[in-house]
Protein backbone atom coordinates (compact mmCIF):
# COMPACT_ATOMS: atom_id res chain seq x y z
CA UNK A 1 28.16 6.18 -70.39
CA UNK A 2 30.25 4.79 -67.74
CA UNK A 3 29.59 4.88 -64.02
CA UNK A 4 32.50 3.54 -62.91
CA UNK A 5 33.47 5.18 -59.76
CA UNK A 6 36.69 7.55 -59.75
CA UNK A 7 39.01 6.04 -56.50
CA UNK A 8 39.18 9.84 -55.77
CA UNK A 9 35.70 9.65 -54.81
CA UNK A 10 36.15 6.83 -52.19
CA UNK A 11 36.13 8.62 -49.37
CA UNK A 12 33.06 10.44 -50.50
CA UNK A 13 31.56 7.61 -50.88
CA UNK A 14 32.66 6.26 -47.39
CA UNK A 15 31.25 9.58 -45.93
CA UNK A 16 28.12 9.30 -47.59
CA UNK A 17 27.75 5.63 -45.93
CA UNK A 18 28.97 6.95 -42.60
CA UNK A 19 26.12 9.57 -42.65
CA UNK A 20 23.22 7.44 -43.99
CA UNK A 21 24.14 4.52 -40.95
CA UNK A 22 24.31 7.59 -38.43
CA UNK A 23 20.46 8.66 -39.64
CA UNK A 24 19.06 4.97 -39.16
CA UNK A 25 21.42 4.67 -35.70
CA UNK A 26 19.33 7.61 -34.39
CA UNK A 27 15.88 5.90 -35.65
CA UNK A 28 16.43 3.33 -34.17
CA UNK A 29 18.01 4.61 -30.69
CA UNK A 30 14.55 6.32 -30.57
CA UNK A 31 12.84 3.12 -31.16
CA UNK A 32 14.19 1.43 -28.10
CA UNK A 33 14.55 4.60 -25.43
CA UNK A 34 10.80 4.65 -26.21
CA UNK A 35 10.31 1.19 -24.54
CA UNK A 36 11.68 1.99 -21.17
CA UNK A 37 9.79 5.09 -19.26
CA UNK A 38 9.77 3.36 -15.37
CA UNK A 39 11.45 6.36 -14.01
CA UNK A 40 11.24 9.71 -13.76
CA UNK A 41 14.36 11.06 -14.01
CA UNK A 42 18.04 9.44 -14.67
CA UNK A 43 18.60 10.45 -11.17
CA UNK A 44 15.29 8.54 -10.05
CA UNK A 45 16.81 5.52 -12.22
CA UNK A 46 20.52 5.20 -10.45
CA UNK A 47 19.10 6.20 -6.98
CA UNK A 48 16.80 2.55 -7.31
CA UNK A 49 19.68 0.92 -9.83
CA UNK A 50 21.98 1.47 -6.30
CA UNK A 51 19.26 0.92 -3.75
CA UNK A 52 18.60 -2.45 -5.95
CA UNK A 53 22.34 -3.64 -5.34
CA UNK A 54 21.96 -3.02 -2.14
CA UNK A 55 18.98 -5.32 -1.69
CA UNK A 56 20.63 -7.75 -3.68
CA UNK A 57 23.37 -7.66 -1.79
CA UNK A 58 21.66 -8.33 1.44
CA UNK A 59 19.61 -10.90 0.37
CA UNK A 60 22.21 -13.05 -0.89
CA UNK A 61 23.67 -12.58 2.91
CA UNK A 62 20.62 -13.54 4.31
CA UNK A 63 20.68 -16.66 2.38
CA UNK A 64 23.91 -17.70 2.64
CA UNK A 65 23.34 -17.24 6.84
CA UNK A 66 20.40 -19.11 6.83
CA UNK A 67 21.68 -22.26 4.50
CA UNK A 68 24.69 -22.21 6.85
CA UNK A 69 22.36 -22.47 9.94
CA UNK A 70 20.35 -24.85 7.79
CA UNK A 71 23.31 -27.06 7.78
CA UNK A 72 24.11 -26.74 11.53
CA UNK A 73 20.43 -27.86 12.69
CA UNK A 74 19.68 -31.33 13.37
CA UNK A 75 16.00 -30.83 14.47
CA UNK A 76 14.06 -31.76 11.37
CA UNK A 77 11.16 -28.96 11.77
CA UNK A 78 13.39 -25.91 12.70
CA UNK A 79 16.05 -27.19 9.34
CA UNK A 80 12.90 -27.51 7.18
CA UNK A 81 12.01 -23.71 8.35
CA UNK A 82 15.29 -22.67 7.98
CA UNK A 83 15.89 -24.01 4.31
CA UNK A 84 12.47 -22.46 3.16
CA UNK A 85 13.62 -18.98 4.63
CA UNK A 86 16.77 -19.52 3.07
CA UNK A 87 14.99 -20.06 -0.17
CA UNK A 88 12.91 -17.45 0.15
CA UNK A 89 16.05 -14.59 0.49
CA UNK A 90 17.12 -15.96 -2.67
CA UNK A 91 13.74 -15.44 -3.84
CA UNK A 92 14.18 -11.82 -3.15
CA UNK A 93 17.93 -11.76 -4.13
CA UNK A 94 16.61 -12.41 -7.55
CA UNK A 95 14.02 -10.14 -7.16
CA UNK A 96 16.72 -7.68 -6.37
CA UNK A 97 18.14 -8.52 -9.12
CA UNK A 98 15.26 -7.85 -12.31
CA UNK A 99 15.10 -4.45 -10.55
CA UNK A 100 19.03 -3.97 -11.44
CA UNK A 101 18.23 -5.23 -14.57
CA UNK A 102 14.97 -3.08 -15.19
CA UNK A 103 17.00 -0.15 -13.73
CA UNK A 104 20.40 -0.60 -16.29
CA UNK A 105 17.79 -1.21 -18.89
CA UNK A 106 16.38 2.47 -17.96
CA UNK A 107 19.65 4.29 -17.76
CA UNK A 108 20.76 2.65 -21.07
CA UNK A 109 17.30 4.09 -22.63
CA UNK A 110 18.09 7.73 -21.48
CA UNK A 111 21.71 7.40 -23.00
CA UNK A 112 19.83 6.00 -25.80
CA UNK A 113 17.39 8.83 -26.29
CA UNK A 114 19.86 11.67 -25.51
CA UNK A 115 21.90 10.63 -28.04
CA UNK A 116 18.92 10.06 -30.95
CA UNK A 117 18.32 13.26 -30.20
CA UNK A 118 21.64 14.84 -31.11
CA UNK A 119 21.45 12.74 -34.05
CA UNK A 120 18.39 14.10 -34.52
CA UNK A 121 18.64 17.23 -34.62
CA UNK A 122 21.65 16.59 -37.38
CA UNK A 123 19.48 14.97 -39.33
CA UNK A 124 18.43 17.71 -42.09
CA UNK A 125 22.28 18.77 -42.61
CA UNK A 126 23.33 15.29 -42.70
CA UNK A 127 20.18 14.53 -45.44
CA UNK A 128 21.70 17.13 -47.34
CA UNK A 129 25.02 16.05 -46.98
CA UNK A 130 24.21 12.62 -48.28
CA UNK A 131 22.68 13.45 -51.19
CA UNK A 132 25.27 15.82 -52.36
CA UNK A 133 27.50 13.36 -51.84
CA UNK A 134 25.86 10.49 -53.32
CA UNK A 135 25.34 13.00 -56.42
CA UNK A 136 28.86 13.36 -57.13
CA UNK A 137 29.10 9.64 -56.65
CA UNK A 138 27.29 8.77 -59.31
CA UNK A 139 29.49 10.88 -61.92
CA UNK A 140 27.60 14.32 -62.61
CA UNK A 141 26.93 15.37 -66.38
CA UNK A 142 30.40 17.84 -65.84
CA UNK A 143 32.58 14.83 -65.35
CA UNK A 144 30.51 12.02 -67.43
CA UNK A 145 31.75 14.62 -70.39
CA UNK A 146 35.34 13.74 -69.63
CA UNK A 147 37.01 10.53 -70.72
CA UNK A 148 37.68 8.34 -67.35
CA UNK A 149 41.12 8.49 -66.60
CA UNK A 150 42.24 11.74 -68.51
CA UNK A 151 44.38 14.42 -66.87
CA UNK A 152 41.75 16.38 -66.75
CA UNK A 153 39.42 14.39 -65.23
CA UNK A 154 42.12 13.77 -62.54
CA UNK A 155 43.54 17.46 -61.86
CA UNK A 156 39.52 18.45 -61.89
CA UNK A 157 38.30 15.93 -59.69
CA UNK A 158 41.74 16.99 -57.57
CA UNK A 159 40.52 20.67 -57.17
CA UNK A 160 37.07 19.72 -56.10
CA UNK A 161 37.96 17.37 -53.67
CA UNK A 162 40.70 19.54 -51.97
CA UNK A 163 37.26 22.02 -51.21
CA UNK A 164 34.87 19.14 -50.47
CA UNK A 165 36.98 16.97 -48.40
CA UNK A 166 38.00 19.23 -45.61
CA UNK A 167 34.58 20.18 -45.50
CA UNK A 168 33.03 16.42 -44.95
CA UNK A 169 35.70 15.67 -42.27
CA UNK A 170 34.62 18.43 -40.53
CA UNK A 171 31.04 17.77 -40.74
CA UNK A 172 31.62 13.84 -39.94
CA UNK A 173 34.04 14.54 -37.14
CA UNK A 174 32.42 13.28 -34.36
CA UNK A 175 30.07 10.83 -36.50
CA UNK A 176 32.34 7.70 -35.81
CA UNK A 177 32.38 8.59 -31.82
CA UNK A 178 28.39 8.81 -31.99
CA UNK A 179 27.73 5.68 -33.97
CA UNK A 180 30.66 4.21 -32.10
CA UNK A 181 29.21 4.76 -28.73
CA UNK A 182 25.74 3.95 -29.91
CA UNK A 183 26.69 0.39 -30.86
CA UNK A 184 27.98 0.09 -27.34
CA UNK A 185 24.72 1.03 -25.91
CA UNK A 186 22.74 -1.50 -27.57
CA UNK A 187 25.34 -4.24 -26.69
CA UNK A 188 25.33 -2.91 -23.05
CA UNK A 189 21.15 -3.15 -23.56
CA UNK A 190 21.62 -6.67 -24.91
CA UNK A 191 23.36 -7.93 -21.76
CA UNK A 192 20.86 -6.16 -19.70
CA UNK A 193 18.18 -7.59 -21.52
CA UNK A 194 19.95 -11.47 -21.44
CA UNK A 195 20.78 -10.57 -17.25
CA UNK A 196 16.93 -10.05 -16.62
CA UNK A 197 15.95 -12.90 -18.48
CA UNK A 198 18.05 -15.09 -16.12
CA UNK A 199 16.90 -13.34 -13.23
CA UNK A 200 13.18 -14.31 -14.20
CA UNK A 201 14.23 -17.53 -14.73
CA UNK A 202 16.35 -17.97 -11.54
CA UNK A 203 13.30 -16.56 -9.44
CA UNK A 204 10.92 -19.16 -11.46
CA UNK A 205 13.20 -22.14 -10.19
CA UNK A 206 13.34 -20.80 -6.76
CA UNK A 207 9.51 -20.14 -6.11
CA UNK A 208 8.88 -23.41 -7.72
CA UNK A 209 11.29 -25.17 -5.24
CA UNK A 210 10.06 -22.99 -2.15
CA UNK A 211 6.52 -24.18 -3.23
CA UNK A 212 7.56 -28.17 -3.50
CA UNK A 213 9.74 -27.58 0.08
CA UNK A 214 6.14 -25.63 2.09
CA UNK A 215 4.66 -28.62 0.71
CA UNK A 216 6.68 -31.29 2.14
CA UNK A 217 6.43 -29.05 5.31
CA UNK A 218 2.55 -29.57 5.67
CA UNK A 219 2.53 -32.76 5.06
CA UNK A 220 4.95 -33.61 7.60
CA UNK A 221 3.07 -31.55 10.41
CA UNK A 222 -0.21 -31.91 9.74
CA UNK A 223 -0.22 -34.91 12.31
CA UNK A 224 1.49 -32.69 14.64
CA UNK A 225 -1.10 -29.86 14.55
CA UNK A 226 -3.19 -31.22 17.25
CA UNK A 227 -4.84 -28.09 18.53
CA UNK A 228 -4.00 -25.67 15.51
CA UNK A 229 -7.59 -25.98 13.97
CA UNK A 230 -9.14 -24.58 17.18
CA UNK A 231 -6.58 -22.19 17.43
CA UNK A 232 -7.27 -21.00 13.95
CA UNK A 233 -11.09 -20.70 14.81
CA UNK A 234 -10.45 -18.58 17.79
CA UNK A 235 -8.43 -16.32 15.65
CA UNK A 236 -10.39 -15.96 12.94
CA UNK A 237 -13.69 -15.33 15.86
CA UNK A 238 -11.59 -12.76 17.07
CA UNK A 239 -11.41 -10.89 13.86
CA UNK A 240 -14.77 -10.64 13.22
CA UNK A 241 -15.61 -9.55 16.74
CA UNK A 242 -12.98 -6.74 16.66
CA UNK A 243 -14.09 -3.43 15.23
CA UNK A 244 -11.07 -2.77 13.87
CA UNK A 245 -7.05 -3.84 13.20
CA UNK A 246 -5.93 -2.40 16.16
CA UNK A 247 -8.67 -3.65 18.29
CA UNK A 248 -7.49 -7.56 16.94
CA UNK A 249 -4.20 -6.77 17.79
CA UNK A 250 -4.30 -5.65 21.55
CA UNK A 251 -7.05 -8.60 21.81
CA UNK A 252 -3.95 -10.69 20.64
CA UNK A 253 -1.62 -9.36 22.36
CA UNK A 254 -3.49 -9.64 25.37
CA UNK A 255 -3.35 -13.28 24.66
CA UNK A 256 0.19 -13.46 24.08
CA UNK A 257 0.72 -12.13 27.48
CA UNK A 258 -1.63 -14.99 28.94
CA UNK A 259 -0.05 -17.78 27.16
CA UNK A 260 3.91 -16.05 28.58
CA UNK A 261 2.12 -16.02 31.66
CA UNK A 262 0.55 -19.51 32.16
CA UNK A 263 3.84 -20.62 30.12
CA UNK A 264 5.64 -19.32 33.18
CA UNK A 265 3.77 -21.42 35.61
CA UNK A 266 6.14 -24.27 37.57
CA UNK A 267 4.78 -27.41 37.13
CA UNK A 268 3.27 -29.65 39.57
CA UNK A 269 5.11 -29.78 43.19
CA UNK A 270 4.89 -33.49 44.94
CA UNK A 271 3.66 -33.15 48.57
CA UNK A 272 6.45 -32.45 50.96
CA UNK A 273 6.99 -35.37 53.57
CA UNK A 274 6.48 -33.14 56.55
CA UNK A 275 3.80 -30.25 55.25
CA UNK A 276 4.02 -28.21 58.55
CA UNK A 277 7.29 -27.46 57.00
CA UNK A 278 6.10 -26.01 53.87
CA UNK A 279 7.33 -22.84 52.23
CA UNK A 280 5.75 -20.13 49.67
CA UNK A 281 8.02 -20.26 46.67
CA UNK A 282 8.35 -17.48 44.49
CA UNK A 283 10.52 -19.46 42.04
CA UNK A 284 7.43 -20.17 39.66
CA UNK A 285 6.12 -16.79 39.15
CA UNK A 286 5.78 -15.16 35.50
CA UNK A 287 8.32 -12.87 34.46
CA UNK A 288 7.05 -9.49 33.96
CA UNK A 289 5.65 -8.51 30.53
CA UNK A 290 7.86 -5.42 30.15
CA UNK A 291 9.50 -5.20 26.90
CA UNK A 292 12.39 -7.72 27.04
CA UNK A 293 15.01 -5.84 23.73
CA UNK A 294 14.00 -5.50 20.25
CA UNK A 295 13.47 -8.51 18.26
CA UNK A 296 16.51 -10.23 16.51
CA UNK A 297 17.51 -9.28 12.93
CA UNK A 298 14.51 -7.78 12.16
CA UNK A 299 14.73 -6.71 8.91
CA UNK A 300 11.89 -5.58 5.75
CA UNK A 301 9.33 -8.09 4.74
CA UNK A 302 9.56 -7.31 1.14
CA UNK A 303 12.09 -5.53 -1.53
CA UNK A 304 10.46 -2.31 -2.87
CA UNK A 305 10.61 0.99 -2.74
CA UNK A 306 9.07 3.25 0.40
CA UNK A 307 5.60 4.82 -0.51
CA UNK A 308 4.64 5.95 2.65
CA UNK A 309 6.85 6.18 6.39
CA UNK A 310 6.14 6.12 9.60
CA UNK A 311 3.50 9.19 11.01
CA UNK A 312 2.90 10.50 6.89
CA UNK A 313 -0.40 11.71 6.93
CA UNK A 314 -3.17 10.21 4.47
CA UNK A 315 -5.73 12.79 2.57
CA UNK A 316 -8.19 12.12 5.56
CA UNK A 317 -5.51 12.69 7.99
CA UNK A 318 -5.07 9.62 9.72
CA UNK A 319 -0.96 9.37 10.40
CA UNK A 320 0.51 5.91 9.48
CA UNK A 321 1.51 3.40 12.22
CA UNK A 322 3.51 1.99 10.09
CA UNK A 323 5.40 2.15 6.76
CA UNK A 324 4.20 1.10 3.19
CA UNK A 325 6.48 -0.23 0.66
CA UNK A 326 5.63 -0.78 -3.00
CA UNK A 327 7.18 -4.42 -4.25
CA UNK A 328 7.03 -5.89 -7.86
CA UNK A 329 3.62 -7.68 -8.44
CA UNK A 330 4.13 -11.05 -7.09
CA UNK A 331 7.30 -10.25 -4.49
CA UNK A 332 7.99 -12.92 -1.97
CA UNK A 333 6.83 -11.29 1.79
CA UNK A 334 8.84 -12.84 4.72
CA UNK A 335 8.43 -12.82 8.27
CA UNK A 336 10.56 -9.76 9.61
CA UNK A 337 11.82 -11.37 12.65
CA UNK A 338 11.48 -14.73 14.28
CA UNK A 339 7.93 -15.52 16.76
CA UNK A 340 5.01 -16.72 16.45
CA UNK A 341 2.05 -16.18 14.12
CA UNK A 342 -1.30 -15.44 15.66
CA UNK A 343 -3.17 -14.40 12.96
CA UNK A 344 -3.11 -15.16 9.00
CA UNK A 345 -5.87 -14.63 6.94
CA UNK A 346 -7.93 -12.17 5.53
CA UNK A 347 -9.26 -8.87 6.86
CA UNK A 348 -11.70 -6.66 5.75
CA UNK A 349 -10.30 -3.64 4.12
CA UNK A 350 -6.35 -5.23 4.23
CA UNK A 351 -6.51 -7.82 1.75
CA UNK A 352 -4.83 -10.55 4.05
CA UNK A 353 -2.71 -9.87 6.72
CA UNK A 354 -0.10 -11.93 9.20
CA UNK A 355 0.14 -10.60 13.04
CA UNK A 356 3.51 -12.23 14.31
CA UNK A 357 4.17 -11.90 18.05
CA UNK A 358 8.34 -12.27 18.69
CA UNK A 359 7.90 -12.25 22.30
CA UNK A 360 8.55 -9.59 24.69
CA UNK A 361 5.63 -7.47 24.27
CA UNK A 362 6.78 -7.12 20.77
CA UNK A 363 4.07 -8.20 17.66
CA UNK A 364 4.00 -7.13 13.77
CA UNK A 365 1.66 -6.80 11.64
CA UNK A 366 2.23 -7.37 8.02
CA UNK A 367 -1.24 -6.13 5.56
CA UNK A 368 -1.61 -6.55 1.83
CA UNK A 369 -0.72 -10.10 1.07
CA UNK A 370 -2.65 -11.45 -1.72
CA UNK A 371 -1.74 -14.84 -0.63
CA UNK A 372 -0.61 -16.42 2.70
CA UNK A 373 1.42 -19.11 3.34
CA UNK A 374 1.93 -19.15 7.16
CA UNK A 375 -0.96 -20.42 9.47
CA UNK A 376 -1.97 -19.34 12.79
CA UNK A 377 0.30 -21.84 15.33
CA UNK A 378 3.24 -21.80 13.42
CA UNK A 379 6.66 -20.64 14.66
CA UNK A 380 8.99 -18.43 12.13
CA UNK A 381 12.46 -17.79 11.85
CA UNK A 382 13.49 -14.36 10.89
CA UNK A 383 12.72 -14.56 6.66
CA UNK A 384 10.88 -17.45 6.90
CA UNK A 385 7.92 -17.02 3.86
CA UNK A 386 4.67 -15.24 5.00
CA UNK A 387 3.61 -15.39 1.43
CA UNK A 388 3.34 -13.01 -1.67
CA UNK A 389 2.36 -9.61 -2.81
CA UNK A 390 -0.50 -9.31 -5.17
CA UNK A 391 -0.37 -8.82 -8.78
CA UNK A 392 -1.45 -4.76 -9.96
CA UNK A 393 0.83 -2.39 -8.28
CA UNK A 394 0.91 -4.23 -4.54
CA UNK A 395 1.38 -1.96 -1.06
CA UNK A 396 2.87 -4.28 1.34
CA UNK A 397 2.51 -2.11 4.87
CA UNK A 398 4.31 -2.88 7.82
CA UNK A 399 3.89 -1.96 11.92
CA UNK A 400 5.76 -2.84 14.40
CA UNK A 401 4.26 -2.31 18.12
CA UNK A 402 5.74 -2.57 21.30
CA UNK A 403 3.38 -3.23 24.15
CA UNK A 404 0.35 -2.72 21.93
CA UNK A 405 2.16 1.33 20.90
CA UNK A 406 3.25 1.50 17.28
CA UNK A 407 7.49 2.44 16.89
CA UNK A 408 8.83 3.54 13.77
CA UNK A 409 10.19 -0.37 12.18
CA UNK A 410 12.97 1.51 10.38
CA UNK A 411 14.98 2.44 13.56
CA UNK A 412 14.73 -1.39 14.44
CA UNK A 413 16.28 -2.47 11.31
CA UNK A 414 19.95 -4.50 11.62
């Protein structure tokens, strides 16, 4: 018996194909839009795919300032700070940049799953479908009877396909649209996929050159630190004699305003020739300690996404000085503005914090570092690199005080 296939059945044939590669399109669209559940809601996904760009965005201009004023500075230790808070905005620009990817990978998931699911629910009428069609493919015992090429077998196999045809194409209309769009998904997940790969590798390179640059940097000052190590001791006194964070930072602040103070101080005055004619100056005294502006460019320490603002109230009540923001594990932590660090270390109940005073009667106060990479003594540019975030779903909180009273940081922002 031959099986030779009838070129009127072709396009059954065709159909039957187009059907069976929908069913294992929608298996394995369901496969992958099972891998990806980060968000909530598509709406959830663009909102942080858009507030990612945005951080990218501003990261990259943060570095691209800061390697121009890189360039510009002559003074070895402020060019050294400069390129290692330049390196650490591209740190965060790429960053930025795995939460784009991690984001497009999300939104191409839903698509994904929304449309295994119209496949899905196809899937019994196209099953059917198939096998009627692959029955008829195969010759049934009706046609086998007939010798292959008769007029019969043509003007029979003529009649049934003028009733099966039309009824296929309209089953299979929008089949070729489907599988047609689903192949674009899973190139538009491929790229995704290859754009967060070099993202992780990009922010590999970087950390591993900010990590060779802060290393350079402490070896060149460490015969420069003269006093730090006492300073450092003093600090660290400090925090275990305070009974609390914001007990260490008015005791700091108070020092900041006696360093500004003694700072202020004129220097020694050389006897005057004819003392009788000696005058009180007022030329020397200290400027007051009133808030002098906001600090300069004062911007996030770290790329995440807001778990907590300014005055929300925890489950025992106690309203936030600050904000919380929650980073991926790892995230580089800058300084937000330029000053001075007065504290780094760790602190009982904060994992390890960095207190920064910029001067002014302005200080902030930067918890939930798992590592620090700034010491007490030295003096940061705006994004210089306090160090990083820890490693299981890290809160990096933030206050900003002025004159010891906590201010919302987010009205301060550039």
């Amino acid at each position: 018996m031959s099986r030779t296939r009838s070129p009127a059945l072709r396009p059954l044939v065709a159909a039957a194909a187009l059907i069976a590669g929908a069913i294992a399109l929608s298996t394995g669209l369901a496969g992958q839009a099972q891998r990806s559940a980060a968000f909530a809601s598509a709406a959830e996904t663009r909102s942080a795919l858009q507030r990612a760009l945005t951080e990218a965005a501003e990261a990259e201009a943060r570095g691209k300032r800061l390697e121009g004023e890189a360039r510009n500075v002559t003074e070895q230790a402020e060019k050294t700070a400069r390129e290692a808070a330049a390196l650490a905005a591209r740190i965060q620009q790429a960053e930025a940049g795995i939460a784009v990817a991690d984001a497009r990978i999300a939104l191409i998931a839903g698509q994904q799953a929304r449309l295994a699911r119209r496949l899905a629910e196809r899937r019994e009428p196209l099953v059917r479908l198939t096998a009627a069609l692959q029955k008829l493919a195969r010759r049934p015992v009706a046609l086998s009877a007939l010798r292959p090429g008769s007029l019969r077998e043509t003007v029979y196999l003529r009649a049934m396909l003028e009733a099966t045809i039309p009824q296929v194409q309209n089953r299979t209309a929008d089949l070729r649209a489907e599988i047609e769009r689903g192949r674009k998904l899973e190139a538009a997940s491929r790229q995704a996929a290859a754009g967060l790969r070099a993202s992780e590798a990009e922010l590999a390179q970087r950390r591993t050159n900010l990590a060779a640059l802060e290393t350079r940097q402490r070896l060149a000052s460490q015969s420069a630190r003269g006093n730090a190590n006492r300073e450092i001791e003093r600090a660290l006194a400090l925090a275990e004699e305070a009974r609390d964070l914001d007990a260490l930072v008015g005791r700091l602040d108070a020092e900041g305003v006696l360093r500004q103070e003694l700072a202020a101080l004129p220097g020694p005055v050389m006897r005057p020739g004819n003392p009788q004619e000696a005058q009180v100056s007022t030329a020397g005294r200290p400027p007051s300690t009133a808030s002098t502006g906001r600090p300069s460019r004062y911007q996030l320490p770290v790329i995440g996404q807001t778990v907590a603002g300014f005055g929300a109230r925890s489950d025992a009540g106690v309203s936030s000085s600050g904000i919380s923001l929650s980073p991926r594990a790892g995230a580089q932590v800058v300084a937000p503005a330029g000053g001075r660090v007065v504290f780094a270390g760790p602190y009982r109940g904060y994992d390890r914090i960095v207190i920064i005073e910029h001067g002014g009667g302005w200080t902030s106060l930067v918890t939930g570092l798992a590592r620090t990479d700034a010491q007490v003594g030295d003096v940061m540019v705006g994004g210089g690199p306090l160090g990083v975030a820890g490693g299981t779903r890290p809160v990096i909180s933030l206050e900003l005080r002025r004159q010891g009273t906590p201010v919302n940081p987010l009205e301060y922002l550039r």
